[in-house]
Protein backbone atom coordinates (compact mmCIF):
# COMPACT_ATOMS: atom_id res chain seq x y z
CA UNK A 1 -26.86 4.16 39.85
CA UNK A 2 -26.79 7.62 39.90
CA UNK A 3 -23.25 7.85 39.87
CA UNK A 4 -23.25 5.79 36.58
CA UNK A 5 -25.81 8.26 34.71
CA UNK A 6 -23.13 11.38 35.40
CA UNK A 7 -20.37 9.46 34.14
CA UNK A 8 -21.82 7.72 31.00
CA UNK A 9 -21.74 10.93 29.37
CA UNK A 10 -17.96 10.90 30.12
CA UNK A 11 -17.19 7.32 28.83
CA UNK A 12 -19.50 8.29 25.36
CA UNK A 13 -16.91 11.28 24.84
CA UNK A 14 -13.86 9.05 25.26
CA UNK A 15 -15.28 6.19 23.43
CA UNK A 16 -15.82 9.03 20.43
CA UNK A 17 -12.83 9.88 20.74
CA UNK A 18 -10.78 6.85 20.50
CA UNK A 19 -12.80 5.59 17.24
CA UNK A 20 -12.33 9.29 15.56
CA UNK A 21 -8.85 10.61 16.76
CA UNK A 22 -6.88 8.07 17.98
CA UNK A 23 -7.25 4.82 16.09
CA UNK A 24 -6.91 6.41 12.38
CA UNK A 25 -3.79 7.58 13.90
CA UNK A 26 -2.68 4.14 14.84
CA UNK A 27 -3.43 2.57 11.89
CA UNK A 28 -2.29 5.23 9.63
CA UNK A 29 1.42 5.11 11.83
CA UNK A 30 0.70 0.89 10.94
CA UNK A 31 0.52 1.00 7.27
CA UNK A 32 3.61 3.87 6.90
CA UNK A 33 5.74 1.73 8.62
CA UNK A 34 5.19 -1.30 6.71
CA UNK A 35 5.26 0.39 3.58
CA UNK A 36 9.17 1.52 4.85
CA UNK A 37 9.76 -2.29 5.66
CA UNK A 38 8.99 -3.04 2.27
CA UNK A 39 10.78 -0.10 0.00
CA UNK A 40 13.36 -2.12 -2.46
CA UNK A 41 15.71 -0.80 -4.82
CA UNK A 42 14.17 1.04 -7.66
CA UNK A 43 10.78 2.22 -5.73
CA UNK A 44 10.42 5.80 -6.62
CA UNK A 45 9.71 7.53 -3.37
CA UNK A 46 8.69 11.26 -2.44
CA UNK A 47 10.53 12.84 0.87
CA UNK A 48 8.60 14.48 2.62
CA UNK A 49 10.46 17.69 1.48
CA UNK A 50 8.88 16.80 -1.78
CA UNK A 51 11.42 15.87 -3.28
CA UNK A 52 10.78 12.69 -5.84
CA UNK A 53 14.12 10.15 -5.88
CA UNK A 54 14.43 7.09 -6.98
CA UNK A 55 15.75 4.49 -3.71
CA UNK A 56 19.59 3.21 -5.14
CA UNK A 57 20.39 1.74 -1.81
CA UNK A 58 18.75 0.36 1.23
CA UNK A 59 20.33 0.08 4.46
CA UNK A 60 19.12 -0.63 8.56
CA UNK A 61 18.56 3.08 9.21
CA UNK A 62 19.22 4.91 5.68
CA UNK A 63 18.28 4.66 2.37
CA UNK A 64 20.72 5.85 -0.50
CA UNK A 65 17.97 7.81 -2.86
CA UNK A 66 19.14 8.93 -6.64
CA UNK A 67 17.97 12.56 -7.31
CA UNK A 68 19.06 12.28 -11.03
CA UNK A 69 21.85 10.64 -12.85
CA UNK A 70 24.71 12.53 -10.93
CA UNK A 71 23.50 13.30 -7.60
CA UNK A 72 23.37 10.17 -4.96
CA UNK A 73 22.63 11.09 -0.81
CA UNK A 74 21.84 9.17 1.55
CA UNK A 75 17.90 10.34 3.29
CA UNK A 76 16.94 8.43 6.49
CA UNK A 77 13.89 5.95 6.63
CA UNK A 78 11.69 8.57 8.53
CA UNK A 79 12.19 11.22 6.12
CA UNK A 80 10.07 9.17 3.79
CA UNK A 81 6.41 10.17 2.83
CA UNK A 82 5.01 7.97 0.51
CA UNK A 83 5.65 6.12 -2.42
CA UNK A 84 5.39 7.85 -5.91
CA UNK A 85 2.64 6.43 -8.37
CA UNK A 86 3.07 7.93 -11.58
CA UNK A 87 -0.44 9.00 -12.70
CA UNK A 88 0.12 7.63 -16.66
């Protein structure tokens, strides 16, 4: 018993822990990678350079992004931070 009462303190710390730190994290990691699975020609992205393009191609690894009407390069998936929402 007494051996229980030093370590609950422990396991209250960890438990903490996991539902403050860690499992955001997890779910946040969840909801970026589906929103890559699901990027389609045409979705207006931002890198996370900051740099606002317009996806023109989508491959396994790569998406081609448009920066304006000349300038075409190819980003990779991870380089993606979010989709842009236009705030009209």
């Amino acid at each position: 018993m007494e051996i229980i009462s030093q370590l609950l303190p422990f396991i209250i710390l960890i438990a903490i822990m996991y539902f403050i730190i860690i499992r955001p994290q997890q779910k946040a990691a969840k909801s970026h990678k589906e929103m890559l699975e699901s990027l389609k020609k045409g979705d207006k992205i931002v890198t996370i350079g900051g740099v606002i393009a317009t996806i023109y191609k989508v491959e396994e690894k790569f998406l081609s992004i448009k920066i304006n009407d000349d300038v075409i390069v190819k980003a990779t998936k991870d380089a993606v931070a979010r989709k842009y929402e236009d705030e009209a």
